[in-house]
Protein backbone atom coordinates (compact mmCIF):
# COMPACT_ATOMS: atom_id res chain seq x y z
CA UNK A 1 0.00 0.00 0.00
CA UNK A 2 0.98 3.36 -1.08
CA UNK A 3 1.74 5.71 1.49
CA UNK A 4 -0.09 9.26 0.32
CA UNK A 5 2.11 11.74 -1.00
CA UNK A 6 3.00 15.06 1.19
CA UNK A 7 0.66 18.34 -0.40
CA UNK A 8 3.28 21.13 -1.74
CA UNK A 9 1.47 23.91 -0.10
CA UNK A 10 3.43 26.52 -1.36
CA UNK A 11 3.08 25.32 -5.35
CA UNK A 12 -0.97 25.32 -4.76
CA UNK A 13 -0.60 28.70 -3.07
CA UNK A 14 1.57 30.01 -5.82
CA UNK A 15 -0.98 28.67 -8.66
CA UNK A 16 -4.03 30.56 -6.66
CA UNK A 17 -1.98 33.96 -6.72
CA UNK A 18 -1.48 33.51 -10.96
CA UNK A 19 -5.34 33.12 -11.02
CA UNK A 20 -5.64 36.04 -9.02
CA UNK A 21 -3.45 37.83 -11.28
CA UNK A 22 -5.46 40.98 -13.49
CA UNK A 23 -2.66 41.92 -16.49
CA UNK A 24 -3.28 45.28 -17.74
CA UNK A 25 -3.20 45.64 -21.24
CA UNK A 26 0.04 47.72 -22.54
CA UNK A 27 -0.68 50.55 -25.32
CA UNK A 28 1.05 49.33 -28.84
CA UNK A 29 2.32 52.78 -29.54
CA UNK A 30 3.00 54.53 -25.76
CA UNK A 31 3.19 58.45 -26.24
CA UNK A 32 6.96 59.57 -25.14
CA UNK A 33 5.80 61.27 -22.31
CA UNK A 34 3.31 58.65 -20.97
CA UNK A 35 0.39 60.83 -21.57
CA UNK A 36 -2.01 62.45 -24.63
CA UNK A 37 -3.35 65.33 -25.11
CA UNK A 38 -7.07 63.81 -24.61
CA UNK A 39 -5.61 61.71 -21.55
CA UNK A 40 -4.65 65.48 -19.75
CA UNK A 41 -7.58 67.47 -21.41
CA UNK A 42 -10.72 64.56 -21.47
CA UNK A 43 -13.03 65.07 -24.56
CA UNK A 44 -11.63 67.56 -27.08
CA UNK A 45 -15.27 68.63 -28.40
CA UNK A 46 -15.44 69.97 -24.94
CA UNK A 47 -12.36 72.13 -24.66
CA UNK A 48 -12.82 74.72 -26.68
CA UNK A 49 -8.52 75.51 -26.75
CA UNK A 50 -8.21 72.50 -28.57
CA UNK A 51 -9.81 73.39 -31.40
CA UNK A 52 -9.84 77.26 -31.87
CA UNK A 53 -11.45 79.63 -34.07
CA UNK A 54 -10.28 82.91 -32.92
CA UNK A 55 -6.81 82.39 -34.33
CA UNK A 56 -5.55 84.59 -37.11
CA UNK A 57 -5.50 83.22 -40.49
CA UNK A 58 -2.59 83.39 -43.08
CA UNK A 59 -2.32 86.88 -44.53
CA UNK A 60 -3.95 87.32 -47.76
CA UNK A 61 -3.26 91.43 -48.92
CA UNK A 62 -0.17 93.73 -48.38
CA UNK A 63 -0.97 94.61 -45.33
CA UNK A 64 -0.77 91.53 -44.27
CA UNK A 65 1.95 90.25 -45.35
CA UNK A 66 3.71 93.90 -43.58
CA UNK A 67 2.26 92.73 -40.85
CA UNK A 68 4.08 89.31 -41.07
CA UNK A 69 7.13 90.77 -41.33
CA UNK A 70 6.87 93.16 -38.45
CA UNK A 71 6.22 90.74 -36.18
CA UNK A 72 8.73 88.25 -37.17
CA UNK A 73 11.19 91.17 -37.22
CA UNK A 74 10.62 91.82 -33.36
CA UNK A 75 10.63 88.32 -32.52
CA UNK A 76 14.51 88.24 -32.32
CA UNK A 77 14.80 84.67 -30.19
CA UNK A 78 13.22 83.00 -33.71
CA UNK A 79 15.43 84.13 -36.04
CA UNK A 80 19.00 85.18 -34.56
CA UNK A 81 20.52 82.24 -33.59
CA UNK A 82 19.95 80.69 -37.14
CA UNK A 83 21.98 83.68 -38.55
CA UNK A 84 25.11 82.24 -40.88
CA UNK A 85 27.55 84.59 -42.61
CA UNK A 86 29.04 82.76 -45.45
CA UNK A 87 32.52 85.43 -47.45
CA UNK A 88 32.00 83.67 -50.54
CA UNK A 89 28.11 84.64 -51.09
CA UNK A 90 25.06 85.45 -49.70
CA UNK A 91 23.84 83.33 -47.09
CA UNK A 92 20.27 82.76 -46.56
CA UNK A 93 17.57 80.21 -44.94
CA UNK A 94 13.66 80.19 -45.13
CA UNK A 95 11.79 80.85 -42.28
CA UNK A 96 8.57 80.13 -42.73
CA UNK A 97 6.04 78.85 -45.33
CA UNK A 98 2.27 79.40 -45.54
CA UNK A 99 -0.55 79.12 -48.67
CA UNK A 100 0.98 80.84 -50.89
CA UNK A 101 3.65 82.66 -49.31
CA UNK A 102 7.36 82.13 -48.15
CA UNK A 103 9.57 83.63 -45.28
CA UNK A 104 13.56 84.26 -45.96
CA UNK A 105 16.27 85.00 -43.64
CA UNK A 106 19.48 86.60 -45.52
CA UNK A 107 22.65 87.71 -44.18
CA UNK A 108 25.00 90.09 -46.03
CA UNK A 109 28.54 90.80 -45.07
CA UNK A 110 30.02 94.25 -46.57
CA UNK A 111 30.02 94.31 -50.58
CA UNK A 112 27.71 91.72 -50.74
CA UNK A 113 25.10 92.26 -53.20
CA UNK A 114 22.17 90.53 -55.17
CA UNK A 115 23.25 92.18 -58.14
CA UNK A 116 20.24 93.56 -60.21
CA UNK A 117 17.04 91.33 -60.43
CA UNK A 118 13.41 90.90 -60.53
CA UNK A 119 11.36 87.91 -58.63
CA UNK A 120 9.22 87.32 -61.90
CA UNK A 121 5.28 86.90 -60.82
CA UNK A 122 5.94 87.31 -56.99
CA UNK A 123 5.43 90.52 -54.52
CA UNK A 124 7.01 91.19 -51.72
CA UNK A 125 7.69 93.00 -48.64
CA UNK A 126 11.20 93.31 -47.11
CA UNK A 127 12.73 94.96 -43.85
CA UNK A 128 16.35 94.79 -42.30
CA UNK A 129 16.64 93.73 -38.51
CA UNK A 130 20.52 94.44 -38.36
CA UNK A 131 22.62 96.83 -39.86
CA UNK A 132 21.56 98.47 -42.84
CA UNK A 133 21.54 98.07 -46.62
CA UNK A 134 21.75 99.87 -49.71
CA UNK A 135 18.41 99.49 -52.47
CA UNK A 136 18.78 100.84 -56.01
CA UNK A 137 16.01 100.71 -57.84
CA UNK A 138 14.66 101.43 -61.45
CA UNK A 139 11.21 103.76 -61.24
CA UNK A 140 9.15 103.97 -64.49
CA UNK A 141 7.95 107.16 -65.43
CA UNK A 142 4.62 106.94 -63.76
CA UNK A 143 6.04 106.41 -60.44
CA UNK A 144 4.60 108.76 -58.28
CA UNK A 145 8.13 110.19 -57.51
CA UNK A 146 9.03 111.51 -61.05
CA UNK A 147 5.46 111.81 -62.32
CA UNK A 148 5.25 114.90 -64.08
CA UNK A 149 9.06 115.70 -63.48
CA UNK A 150 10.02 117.55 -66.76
CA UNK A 151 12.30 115.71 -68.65
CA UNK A 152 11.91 112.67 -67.33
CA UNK A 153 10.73 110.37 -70.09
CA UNK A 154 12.81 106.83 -69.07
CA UNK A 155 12.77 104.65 -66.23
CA UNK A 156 15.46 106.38 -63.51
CA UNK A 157 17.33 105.07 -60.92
CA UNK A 158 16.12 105.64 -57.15
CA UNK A 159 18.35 104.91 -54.52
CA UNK A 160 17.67 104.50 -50.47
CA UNK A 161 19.11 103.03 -47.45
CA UNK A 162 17.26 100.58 -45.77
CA UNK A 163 17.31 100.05 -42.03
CA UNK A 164 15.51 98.24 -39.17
CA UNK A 165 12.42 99.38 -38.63
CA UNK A 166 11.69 100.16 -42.38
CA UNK A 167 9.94 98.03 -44.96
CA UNK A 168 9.95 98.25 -48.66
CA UNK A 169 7.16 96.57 -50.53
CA UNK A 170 7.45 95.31 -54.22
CA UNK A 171 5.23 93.81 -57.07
CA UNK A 172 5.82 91.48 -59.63
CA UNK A 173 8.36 92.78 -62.09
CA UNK A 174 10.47 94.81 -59.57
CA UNK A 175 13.86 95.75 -60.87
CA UNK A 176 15.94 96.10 -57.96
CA UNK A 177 19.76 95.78 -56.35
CA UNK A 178 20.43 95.45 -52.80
CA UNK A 179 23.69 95.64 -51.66
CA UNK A 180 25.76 95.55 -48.18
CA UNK A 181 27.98 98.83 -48.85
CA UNK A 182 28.37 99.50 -44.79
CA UNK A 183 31.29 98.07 -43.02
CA UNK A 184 29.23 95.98 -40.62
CA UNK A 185 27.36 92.68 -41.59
CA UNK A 186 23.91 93.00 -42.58
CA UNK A 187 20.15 91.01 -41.94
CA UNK A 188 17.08 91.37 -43.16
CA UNK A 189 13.52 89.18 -43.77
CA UNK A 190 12.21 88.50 -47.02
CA UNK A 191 8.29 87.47 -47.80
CA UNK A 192 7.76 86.38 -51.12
CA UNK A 193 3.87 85.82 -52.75
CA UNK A 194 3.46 83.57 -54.18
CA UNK A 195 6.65 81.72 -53.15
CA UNK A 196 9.98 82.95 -55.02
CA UNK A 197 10.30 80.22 -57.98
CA UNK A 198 12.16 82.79 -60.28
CA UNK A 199 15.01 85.53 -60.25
CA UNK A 200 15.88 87.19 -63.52
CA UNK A 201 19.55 88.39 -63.18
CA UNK A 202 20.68 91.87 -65.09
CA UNK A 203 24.08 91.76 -65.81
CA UNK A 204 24.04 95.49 -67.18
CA UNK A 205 24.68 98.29 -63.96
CA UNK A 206 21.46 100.12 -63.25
CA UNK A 207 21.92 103.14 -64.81
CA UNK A 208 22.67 101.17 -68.39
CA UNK A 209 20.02 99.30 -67.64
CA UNK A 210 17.64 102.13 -67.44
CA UNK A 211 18.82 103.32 -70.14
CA UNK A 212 18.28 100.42 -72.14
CA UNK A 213 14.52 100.51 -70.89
CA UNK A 214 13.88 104.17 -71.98
């Protein structure tokens, strides 16, 4: 006769705790931080900050593309530490895109200049945030500047310093030079509408040029 075997308490306690075990399921895809926006704010149809209407749109006229500008301009922590100088050309970076509309940073070191050009079909607005730079420009006859000026019969040159705080705004067809003719290095912001896809170089100086286009 068999004498009966000893229980193993501990394995039949063991085997009750697994039952008791509840496993959690684990996410696929955890968030980095352990937590989602709807995990911290609940439903997002009822939290109105997640899904605003009262933000400003993309700018659509002149004005607001000025407006752009300014307020890039003044926001100095976006834009100065990505500021390159380059001696061999012009260095530049964009900023910022938007529906039909591009943002340009561009850094000039003295005598650097973008020789004479048009941006074919785009507009533009453009200011300087550091140092200051040198615009020559060719004005028809109807500009508002030399309209009615006797003599004046050709397109003429029109030369101004730019400087922070200004901005210059340009349509499609602009013939203009900008160059770095100060000692110190130069920055300024660029918006282009629509975005800058063509630059017709002039080879000729501007007062040939104009000239030429009398």
């Amino acid at each position: 006769m068999r004498s009966p075997r000893p229980r193993q308490r501990n394995r039949d306690r063991n085997k009750v705790a697994r039952r008791a075990t509840v496993r959690l399921p684990v996410p696929a895809r955890p968030w980095s931080d352990g937590l989602s926006d709807v995990s911290i704010a609940g439903d997002p149809l009822a939290f109105p900050h997640l899904a605003r209407t009262d933000l400003p749109g993309h700018p659509t006229t002149v004005a607001g593309y000025a407006r752009l500008v300014r307020e890039i301009a003044a926001d100095r922590a976006r834009w100065e530490p990505l500021v390159r100088y380059d001696a061999l050309t012009r260095w530049y970076a964009r900023l910022e895109t938007g529906p039909g509309y591009e943002v340009w940073l561009l850094s000039w070191l003295p005598g650097q200049s973008s020789g004479l050009h048009d941006h074919g079909a785009s507009s533009g607005v453009l200011t300087v945030v550091q140092g200051e730079l040198v615009e020559r420009s060719l004005v028809p006859p109807s500009h508002p500047e030399v309209a009615g000026v006797a003599g004046v019969a050709a397109r003429v040159e029109r030369t101004r310093t730019l400087r922070p705080g200004g901005r210059r705004v340009f349509s499609a067809g602009y013939l203009h030079e900008v160059v770095n003719a100060a000692l110190e290095p130069a920055v300024s912001i660029h918006v282009y509408t629509p975005g800058l896809t063509e630059m017709n170089q002039y080879g000729a100086p501007v007062a040939e040029l104009a000239s030429r286009l009398s």
